[in-house]
PDB file of N, CA and C in Angstrom:
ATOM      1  N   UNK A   1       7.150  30.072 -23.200  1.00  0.00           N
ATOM      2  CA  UNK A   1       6.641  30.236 -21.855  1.00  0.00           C
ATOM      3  C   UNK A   1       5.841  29.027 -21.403  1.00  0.00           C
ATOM      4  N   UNK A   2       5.204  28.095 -22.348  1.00  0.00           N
ATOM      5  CA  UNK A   2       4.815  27.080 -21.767  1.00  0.00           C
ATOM      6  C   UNK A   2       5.502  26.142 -21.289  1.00  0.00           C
ATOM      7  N   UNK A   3       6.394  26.239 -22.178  1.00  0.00           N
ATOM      8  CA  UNK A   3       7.181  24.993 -22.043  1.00  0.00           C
ATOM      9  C   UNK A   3       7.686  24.918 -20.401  1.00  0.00           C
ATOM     10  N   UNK A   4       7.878  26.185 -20.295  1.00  0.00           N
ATOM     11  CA  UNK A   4       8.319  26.753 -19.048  1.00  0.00           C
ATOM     12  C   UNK A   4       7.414  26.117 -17.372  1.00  0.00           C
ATOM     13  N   UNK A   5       6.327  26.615 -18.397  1.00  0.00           N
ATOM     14  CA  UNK A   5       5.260  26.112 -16.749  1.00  0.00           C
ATOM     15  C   UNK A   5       4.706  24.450 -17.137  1.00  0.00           C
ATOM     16  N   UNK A   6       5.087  23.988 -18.181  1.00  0.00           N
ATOM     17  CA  UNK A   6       5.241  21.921 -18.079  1.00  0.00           C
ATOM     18  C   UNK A   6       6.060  21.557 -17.158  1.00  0.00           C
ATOM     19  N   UNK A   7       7.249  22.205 -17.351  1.00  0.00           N
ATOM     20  CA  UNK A   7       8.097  21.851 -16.414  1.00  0.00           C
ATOM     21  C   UNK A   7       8.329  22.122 -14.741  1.00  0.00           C
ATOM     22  N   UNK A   8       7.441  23.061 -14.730  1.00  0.00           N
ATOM     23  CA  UNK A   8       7.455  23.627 -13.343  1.00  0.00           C
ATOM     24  C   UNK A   8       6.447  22.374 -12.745  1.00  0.00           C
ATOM     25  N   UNK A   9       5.086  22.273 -13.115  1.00  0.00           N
ATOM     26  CA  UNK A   9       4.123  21.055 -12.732  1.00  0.00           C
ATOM     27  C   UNK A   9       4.445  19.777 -13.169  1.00  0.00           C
ATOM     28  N   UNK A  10       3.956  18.811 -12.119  1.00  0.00           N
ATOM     29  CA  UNK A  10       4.094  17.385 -12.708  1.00  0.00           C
ATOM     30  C   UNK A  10       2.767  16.884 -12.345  1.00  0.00           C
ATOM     31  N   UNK A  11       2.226  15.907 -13.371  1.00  0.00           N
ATOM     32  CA  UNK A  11       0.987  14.993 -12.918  1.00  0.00           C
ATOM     33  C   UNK A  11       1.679  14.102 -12.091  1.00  0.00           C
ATOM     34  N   UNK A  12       1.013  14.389 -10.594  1.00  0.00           N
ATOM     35  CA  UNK A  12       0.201  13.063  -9.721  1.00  0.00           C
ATOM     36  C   UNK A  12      -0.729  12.343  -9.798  1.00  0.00           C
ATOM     37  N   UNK A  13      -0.746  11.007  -9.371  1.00  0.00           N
ATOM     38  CA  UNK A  13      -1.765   9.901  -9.587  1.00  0.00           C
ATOM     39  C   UNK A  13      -2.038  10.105  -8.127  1.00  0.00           C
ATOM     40  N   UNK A  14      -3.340  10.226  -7.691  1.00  0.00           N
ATOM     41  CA  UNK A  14      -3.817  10.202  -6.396  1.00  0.00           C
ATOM     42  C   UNK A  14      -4.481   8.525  -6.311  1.00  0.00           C
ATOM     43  N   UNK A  15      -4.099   7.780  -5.424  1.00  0.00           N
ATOM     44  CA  UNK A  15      -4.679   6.325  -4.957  1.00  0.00           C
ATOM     45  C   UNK A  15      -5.359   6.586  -3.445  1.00  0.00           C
ATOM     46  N   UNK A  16      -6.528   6.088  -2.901  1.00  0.00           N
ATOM     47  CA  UNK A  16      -6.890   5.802  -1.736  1.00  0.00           C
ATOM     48  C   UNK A  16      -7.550   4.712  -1.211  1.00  0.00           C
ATOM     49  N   UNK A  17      -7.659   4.464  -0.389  1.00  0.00           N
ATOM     50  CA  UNK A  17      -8.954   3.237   0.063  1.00  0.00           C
ATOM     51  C   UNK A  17      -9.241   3.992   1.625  1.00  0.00           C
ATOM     52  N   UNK A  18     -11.203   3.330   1.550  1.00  0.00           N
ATOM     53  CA  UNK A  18     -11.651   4.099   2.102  1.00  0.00           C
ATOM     54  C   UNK A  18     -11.227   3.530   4.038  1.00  0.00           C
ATOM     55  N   UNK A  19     -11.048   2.255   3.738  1.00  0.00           N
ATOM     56  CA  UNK A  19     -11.271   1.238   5.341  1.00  0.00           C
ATOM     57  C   UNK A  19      -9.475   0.859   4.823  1.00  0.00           C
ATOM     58  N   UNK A  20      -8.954   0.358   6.483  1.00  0.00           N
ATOM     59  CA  UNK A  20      -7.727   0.011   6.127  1.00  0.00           C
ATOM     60  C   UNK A  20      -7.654  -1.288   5.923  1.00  0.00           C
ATOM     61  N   UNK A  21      -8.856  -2.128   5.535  1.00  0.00           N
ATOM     62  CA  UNK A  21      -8.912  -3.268   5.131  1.00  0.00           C
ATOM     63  C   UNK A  21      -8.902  -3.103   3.235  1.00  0.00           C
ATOM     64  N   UNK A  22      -9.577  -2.265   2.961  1.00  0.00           N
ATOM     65  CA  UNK A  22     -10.099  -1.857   1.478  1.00  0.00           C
ATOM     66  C   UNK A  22      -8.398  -2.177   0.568  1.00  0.00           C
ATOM     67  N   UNK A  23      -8.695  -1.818  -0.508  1.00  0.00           N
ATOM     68  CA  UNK A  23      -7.880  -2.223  -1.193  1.00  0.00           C
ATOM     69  C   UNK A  23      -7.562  -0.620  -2.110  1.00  0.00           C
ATOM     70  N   UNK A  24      -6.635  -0.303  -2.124  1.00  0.00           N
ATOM     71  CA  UNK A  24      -6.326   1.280  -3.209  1.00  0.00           C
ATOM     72  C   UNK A  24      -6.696   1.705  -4.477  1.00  0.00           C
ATOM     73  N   UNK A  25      -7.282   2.354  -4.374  1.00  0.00           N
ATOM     74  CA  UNK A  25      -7.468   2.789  -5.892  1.00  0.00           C
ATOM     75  C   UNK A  25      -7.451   3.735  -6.448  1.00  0.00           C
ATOM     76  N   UNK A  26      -7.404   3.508  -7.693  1.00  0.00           N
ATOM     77  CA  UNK A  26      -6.840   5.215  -8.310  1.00  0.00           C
ATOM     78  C   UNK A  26      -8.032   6.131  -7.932  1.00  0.00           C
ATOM     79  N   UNK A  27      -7.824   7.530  -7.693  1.00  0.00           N
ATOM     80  CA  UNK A  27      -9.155   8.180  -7.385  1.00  0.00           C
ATOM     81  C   UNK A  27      -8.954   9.565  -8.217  1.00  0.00           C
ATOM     82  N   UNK A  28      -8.043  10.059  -8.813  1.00  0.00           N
ATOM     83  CA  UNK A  28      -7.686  11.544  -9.629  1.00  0.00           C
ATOM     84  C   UNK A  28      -6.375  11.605  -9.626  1.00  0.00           C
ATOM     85  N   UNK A  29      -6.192  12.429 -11.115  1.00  0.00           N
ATOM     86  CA  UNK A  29      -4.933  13.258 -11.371  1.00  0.00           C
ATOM     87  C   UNK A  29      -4.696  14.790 -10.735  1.00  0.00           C
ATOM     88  N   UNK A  30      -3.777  14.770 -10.545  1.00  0.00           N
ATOM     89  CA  UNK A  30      -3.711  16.375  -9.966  1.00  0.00           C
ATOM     90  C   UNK A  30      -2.187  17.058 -10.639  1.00  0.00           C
ATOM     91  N   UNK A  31      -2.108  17.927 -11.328  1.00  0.00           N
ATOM     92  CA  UNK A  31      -0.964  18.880 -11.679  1.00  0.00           C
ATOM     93  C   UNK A  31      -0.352  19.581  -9.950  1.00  0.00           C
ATOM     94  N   UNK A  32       0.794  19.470  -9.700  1.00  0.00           N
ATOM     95  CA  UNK A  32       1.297  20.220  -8.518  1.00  0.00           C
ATOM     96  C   UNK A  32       2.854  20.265  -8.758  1.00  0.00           C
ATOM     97  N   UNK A  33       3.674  21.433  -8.505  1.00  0.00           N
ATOM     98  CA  UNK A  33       4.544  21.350  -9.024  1.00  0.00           C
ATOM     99  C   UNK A  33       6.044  20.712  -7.811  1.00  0.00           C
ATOM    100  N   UNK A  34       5.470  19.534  -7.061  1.00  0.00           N
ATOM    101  CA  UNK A  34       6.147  18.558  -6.153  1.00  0.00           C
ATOM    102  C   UNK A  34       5.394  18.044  -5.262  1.00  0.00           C
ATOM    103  N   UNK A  35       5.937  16.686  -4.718  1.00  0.00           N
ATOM    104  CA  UNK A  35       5.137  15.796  -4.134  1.00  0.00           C
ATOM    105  C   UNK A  35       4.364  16.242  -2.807  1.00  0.00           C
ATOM    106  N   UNK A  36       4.957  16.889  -2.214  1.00  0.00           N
ATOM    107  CA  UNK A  36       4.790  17.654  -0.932  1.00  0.00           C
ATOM    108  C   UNK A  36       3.021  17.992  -1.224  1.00  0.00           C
ATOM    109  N   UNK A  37       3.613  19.184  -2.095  1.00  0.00           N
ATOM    110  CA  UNK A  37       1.904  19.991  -2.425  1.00  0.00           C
ATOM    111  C   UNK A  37       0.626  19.239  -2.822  1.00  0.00           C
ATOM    112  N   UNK A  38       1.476  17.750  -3.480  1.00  0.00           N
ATOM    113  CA  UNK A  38       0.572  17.258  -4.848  1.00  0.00           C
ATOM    114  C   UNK A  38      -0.219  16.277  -3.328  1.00  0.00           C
ATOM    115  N   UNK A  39       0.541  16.392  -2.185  1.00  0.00           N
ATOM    116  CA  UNK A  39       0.027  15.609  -1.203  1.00  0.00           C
ATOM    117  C   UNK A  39      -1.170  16.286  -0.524  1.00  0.00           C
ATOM    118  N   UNK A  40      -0.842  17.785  -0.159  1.00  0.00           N
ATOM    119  CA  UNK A  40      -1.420  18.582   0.469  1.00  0.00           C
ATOM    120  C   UNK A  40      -3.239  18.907  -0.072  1.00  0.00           C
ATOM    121  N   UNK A  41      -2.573  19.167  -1.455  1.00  0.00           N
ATOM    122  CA  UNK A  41      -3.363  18.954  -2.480  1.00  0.00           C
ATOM    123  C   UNK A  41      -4.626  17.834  -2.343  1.00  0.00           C
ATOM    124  N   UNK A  42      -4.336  16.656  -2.076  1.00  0.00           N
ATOM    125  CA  UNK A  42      -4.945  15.532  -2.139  1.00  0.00           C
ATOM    126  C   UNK A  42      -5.880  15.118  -1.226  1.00  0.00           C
ATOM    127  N   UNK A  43      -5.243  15.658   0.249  1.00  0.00           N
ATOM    128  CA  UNK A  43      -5.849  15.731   1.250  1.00  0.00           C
ATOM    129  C   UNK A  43      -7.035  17.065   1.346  1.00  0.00           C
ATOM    130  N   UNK A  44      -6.547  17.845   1.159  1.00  0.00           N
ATOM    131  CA  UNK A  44      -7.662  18.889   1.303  1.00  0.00           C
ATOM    132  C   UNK A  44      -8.717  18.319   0.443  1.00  0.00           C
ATOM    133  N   UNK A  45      -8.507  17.926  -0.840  1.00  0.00           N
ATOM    134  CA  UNK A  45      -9.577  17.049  -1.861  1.00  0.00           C
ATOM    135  C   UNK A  45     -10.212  16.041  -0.968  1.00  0.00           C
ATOM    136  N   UNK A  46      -9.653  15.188  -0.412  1.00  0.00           N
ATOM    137  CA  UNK A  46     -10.458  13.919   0.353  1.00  0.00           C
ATOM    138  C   UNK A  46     -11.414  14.683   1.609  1.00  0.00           C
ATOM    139  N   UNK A  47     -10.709  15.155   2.262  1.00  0.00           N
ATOM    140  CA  UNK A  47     -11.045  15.792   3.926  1.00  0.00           C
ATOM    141  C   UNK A  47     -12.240  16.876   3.921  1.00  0.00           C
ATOM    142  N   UNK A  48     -11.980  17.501   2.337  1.00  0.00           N
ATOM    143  CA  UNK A  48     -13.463  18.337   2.707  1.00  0.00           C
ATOM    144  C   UNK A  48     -14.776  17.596   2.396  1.00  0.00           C
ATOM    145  N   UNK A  49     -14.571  15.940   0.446  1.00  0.00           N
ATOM    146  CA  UNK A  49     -15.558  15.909   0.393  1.00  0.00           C
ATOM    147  C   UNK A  49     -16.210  14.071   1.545  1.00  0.00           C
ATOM    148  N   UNK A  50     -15.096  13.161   1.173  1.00  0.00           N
ATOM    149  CA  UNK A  50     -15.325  12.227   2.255  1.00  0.00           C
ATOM    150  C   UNK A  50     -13.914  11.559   3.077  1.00  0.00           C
ATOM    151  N   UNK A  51     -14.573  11.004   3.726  1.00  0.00           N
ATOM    152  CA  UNK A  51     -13.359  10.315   4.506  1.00  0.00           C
ATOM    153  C   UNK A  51     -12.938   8.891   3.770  1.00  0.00           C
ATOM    154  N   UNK A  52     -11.037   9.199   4.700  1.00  0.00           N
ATOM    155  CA  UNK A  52     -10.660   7.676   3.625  1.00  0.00           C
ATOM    156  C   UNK A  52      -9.215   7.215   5.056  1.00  0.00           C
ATOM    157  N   UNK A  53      -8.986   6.384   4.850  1.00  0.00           N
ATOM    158  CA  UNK A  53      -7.974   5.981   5.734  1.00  0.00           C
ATOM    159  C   UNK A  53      -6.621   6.159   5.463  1.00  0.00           C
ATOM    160  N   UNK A  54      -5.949   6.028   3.840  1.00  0.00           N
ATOM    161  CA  UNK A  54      -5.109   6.086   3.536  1.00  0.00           C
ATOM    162  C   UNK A  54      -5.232   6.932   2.199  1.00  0.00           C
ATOM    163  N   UNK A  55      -3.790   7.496   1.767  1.00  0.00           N
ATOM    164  CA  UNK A  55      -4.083   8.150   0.440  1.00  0.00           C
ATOM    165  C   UNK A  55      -2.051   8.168   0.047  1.00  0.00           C
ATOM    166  N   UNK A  56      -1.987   7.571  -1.442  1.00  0.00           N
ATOM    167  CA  UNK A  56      -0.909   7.463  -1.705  1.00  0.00           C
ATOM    168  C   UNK A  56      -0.884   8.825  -3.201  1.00  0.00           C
ATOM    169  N   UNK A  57      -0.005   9.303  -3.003  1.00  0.00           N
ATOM    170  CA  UNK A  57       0.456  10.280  -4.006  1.00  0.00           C
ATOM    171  C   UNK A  57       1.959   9.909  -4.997  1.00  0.00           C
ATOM    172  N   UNK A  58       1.463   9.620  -6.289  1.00  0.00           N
ATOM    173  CA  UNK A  58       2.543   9.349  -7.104  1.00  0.00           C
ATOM    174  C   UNK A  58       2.827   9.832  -8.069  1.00  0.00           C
ATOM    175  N   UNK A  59       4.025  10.143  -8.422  1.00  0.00           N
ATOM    176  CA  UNK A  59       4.417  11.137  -9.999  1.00  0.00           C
ATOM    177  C   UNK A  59       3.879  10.049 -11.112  1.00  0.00           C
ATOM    178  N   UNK A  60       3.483  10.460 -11.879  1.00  0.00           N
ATOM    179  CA  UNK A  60       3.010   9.628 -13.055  1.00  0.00           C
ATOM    180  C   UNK A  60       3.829   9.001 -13.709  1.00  0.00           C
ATOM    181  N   UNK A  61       5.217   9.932 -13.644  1.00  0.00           N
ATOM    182  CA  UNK A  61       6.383   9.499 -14.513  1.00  0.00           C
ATOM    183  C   UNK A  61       7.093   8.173 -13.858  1.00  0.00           C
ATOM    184  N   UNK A  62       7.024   8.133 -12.705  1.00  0.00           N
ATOM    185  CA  UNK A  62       7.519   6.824 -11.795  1.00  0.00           C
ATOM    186  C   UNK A  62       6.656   5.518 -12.027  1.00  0.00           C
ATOM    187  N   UNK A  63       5.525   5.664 -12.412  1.00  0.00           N
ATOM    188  CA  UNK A  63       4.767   4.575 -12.585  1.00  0.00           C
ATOM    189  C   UNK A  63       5.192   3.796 -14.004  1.00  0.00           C
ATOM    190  N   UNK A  64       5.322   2.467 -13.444  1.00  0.00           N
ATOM    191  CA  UNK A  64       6.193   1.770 -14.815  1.00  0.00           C
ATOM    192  C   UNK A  64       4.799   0.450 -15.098  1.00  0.00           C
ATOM    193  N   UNK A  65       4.485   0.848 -16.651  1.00  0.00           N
ATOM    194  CA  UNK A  65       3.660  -0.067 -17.144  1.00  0.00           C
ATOM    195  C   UNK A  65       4.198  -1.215 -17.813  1.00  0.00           C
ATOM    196  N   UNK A  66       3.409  -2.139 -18.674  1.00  0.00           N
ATOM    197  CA  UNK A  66       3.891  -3.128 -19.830  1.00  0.00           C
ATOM    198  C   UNK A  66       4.446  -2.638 -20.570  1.00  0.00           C
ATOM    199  N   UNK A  67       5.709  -2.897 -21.796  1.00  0.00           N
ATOM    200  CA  UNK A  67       5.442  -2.304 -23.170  1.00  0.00           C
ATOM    201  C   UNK A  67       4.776  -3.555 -23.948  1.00  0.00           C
ATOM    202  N   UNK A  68       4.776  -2.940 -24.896  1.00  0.00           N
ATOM    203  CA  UNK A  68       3.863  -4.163 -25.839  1.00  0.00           C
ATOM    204  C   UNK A  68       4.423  -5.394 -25.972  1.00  0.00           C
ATOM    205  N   UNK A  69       5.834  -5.285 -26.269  1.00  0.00           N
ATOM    206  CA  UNK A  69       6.441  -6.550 -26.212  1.00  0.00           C
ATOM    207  C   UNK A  69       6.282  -7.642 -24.859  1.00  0.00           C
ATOM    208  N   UNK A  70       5.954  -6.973 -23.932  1.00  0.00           N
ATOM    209  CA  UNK A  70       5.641  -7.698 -22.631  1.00  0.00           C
ATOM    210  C   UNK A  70       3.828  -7.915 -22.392  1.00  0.00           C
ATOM    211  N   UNK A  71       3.377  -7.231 -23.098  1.00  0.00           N
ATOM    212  CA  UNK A  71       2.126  -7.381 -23.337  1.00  0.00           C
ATOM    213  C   UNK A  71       1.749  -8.984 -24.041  1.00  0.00           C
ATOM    214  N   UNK A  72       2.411  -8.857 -25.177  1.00  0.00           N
ATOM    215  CA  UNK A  72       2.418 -10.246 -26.254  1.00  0.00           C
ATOM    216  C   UNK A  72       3.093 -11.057 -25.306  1.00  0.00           C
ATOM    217  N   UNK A  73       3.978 -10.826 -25.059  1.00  0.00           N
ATOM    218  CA  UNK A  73       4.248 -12.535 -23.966  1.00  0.00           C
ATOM    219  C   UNK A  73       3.577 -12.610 -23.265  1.00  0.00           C
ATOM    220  N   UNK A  74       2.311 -12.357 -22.373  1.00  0.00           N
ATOM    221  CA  UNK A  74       1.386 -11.931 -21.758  1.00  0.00           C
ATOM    222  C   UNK A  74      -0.026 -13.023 -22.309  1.00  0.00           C
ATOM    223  N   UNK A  75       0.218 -12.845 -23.729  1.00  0.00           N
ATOM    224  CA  UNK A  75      -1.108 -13.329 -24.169  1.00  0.00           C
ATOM    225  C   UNK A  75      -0.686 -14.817 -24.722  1.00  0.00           C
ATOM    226  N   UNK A  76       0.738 -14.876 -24.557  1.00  0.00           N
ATOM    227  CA  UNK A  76       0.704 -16.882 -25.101  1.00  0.00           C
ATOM    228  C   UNK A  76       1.024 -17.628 -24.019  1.00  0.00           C
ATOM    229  N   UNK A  77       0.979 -16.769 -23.119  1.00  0.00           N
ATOM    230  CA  UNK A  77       1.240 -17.835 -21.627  1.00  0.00           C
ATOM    231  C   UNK A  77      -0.694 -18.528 -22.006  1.00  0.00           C
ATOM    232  N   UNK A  78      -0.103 -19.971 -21.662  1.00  0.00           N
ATOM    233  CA  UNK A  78      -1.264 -20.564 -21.467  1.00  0.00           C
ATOM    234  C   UNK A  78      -1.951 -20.581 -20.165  1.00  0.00           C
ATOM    235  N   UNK A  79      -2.522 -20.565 -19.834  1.00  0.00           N
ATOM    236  CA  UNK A  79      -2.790 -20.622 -17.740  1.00  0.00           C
ATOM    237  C   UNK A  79      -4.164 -20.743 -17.317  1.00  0.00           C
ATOM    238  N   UNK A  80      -4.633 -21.836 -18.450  1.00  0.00           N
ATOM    239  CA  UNK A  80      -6.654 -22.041 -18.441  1.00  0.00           C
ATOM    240  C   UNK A  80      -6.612 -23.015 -17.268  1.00  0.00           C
ATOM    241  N   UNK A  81      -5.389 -24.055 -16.837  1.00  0.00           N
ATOM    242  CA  UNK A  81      -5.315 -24.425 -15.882  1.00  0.00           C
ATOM    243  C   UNK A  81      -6.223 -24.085 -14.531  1.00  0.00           C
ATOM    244  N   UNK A  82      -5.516 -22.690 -14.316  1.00  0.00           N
ATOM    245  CA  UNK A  82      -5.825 -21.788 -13.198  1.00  0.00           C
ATOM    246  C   UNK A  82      -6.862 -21.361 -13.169  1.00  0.00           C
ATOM    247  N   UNK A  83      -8.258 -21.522 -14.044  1.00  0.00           N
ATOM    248  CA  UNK A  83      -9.482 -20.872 -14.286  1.00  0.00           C
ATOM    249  C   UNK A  83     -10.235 -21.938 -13.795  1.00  0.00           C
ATOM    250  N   UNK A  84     -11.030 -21.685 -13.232  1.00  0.00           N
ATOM    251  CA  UNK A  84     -12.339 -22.813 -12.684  1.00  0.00           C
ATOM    252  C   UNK A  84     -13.408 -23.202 -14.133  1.00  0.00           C
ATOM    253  N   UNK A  85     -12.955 -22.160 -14.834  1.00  0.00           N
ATOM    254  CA  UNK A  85     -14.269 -22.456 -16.146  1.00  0.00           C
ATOM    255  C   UNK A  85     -14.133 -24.299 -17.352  1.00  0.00           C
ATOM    256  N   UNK A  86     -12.644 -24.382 -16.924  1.00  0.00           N
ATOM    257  CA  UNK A  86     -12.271 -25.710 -17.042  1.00  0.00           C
ATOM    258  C   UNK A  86     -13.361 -27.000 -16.616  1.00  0.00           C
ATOM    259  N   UNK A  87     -13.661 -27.052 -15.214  1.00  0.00           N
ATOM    260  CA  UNK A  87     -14.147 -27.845 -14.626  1.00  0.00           C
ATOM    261  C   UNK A  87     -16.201 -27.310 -14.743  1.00  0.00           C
ATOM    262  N   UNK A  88     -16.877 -27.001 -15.665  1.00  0.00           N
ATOM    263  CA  UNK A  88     -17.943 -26.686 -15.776  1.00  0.00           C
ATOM    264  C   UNK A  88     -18.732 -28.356 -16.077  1.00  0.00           C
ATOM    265  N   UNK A  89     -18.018 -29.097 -16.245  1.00  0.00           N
ATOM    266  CA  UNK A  89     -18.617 -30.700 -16.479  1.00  0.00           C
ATOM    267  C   UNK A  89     -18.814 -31.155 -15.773  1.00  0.00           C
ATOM    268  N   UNK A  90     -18.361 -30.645 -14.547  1.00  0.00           N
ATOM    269  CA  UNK A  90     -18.262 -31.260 -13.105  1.00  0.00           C
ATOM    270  C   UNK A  90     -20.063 -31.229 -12.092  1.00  0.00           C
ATOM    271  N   UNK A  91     -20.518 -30.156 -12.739  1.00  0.00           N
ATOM    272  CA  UNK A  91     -21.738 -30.227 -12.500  1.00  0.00           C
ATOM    273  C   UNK A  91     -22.810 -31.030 -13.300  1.00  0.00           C
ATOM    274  N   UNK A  92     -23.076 -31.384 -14.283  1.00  0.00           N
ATOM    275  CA  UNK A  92     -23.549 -31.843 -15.073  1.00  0.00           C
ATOM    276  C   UNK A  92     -22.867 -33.403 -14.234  1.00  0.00           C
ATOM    277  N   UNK A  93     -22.085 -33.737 -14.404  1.00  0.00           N
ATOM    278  CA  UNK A  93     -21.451 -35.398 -13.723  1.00  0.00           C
ATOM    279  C   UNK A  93     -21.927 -35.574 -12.138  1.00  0.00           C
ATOM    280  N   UNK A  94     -21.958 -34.515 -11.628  1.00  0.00           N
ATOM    281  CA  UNK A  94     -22.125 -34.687  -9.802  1.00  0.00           C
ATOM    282  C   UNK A  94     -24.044 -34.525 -10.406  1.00  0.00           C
ATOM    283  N   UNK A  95     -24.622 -33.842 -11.037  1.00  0.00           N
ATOM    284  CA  UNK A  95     -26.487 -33.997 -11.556  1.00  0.00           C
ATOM    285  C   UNK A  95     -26.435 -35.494 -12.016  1.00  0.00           C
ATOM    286  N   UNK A  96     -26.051 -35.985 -12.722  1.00  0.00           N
ATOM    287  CA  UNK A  96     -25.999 -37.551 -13.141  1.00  0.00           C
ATOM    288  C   UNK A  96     -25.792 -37.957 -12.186  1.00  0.00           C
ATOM    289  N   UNK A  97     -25.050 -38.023 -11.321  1.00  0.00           N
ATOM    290  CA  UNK A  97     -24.756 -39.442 -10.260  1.00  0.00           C
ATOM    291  C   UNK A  97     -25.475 -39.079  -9.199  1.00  0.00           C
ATOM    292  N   UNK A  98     -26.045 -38.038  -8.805  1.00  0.00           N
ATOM    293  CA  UNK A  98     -27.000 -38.011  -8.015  1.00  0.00           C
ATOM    294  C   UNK A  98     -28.441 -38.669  -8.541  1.00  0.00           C
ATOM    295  N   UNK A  99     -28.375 -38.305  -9.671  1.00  0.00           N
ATOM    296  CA  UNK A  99     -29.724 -39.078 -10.354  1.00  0.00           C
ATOM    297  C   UNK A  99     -29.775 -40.575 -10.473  1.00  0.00           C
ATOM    298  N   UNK A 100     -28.420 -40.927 -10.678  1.00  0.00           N
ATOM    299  CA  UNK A 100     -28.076 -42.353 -10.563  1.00  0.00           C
ATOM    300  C   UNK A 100     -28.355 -42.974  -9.055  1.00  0.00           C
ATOM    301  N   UNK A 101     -28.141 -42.433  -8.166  1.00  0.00           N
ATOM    302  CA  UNK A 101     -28.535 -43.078  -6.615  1.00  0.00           C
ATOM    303  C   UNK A 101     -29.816 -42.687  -6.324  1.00  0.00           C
ATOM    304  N   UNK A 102     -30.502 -42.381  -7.022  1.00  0.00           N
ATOM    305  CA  UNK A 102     -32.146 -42.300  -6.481  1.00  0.00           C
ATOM    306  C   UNK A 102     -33.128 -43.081  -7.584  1.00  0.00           C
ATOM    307  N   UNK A 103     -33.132 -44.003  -7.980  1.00  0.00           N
ATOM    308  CA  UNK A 103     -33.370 -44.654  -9.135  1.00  0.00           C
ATOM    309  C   UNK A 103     -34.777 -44.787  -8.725  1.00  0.00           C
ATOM    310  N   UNK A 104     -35.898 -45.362  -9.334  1.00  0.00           N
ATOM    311  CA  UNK A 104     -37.021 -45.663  -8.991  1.00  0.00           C
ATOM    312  C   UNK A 104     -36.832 -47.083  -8.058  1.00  0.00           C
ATOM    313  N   UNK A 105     -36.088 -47.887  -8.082  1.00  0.00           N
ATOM    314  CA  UNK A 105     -35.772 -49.083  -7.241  1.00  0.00           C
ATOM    315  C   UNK A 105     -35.191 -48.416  -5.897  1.00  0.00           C
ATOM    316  N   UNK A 106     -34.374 -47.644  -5.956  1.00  0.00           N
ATOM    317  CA  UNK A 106     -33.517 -47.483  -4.619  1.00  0.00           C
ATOM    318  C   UNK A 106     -34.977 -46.672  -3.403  1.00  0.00           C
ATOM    319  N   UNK A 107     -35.853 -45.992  -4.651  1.00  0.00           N
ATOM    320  CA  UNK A 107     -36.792 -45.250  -3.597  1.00  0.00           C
ATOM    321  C   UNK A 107     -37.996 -46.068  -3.221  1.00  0.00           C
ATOM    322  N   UNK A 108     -38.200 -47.256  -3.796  1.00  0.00           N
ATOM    323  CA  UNK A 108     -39.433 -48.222  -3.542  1.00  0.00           C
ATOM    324  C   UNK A 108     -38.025 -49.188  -2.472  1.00  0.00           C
ATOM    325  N   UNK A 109     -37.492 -48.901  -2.130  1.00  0.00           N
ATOM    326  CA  UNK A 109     -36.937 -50.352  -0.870  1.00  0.00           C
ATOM    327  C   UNK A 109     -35.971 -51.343  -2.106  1.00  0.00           C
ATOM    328  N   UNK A 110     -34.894 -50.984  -2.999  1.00  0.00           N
ATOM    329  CA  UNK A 110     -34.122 -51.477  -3.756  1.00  0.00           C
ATOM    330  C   UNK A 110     -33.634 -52.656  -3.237  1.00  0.00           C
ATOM    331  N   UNK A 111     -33.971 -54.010  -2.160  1.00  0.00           N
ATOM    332  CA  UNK A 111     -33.339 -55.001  -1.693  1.00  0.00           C
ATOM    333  C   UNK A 111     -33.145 -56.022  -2.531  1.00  0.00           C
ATOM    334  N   UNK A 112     -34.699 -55.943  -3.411  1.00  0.00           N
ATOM    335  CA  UNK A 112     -34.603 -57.223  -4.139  1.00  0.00           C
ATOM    336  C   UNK A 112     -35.721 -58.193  -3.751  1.00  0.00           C
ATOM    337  N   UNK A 113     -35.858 -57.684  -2.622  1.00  0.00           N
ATOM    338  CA  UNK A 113     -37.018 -58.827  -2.285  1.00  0.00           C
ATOM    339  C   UNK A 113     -38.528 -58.187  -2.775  1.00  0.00           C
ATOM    340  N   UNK A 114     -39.479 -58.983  -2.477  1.00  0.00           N
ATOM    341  CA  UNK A 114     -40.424 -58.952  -3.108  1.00  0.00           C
ATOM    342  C   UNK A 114     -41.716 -58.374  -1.816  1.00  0.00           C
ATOM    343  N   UNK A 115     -41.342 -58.192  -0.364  1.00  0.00           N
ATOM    344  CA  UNK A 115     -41.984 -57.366   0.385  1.00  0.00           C
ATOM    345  C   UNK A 115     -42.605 -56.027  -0.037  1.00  0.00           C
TER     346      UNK A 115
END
């Protein structure tokens, strides 16, 4: 008999964002036994406790992740390129050369002459 009522329900992934600028996010699972309800469902959840602009309802089973094997190719891509943490010397070099143009000569009148 259980087996019976697994099959009757499916987990939904409920996503929303609150502004239609915002960005989606997961917000709850819900058991409903089709998308329709698992929608109906979702809304009555949002509408009684806050407001949101959008709300996406998805079977769990449709959602397609990594497998591991795509995981590991994942982790030997090199791509430090693309990280700003590369260029952290860059401050330390732009502090030096600023220190370099304010020398004790350049701030007493650096001409050379003897005025």
């Amino acid at each position: 008999m259980n087996e019976q009522k697994n099959e009757f329900y499916n987990v939904y992934e409920v996503f929303s964002k609150k502004t239609d600028k915002s960005p989606f996010q997961h917000s709850f699972s819900l058991l409903a036994p089709n998308a329709d309800m698992a929608l109906i469902m979702a809304k009555e959840n949002f509408f009684r406790r806050e407001t949101v602009a959008d709300i996406w309802v998805v079977k769990r089973e449709n959602i397609r992740g990594l497998n591991q094997d795509e995981k590991e190719m994942l982790k030997r891509l090199d791509k430090q390129y693309r990280e700003t943490k590369g260029y952290g010397y860059l401050k330390k070099k732009w502090r030096d050369y600023n220190q370099e143009q304010f020398t004790e000569q350049h701030i007493l009148g650096g001409r050379g002459d003897n005025s």
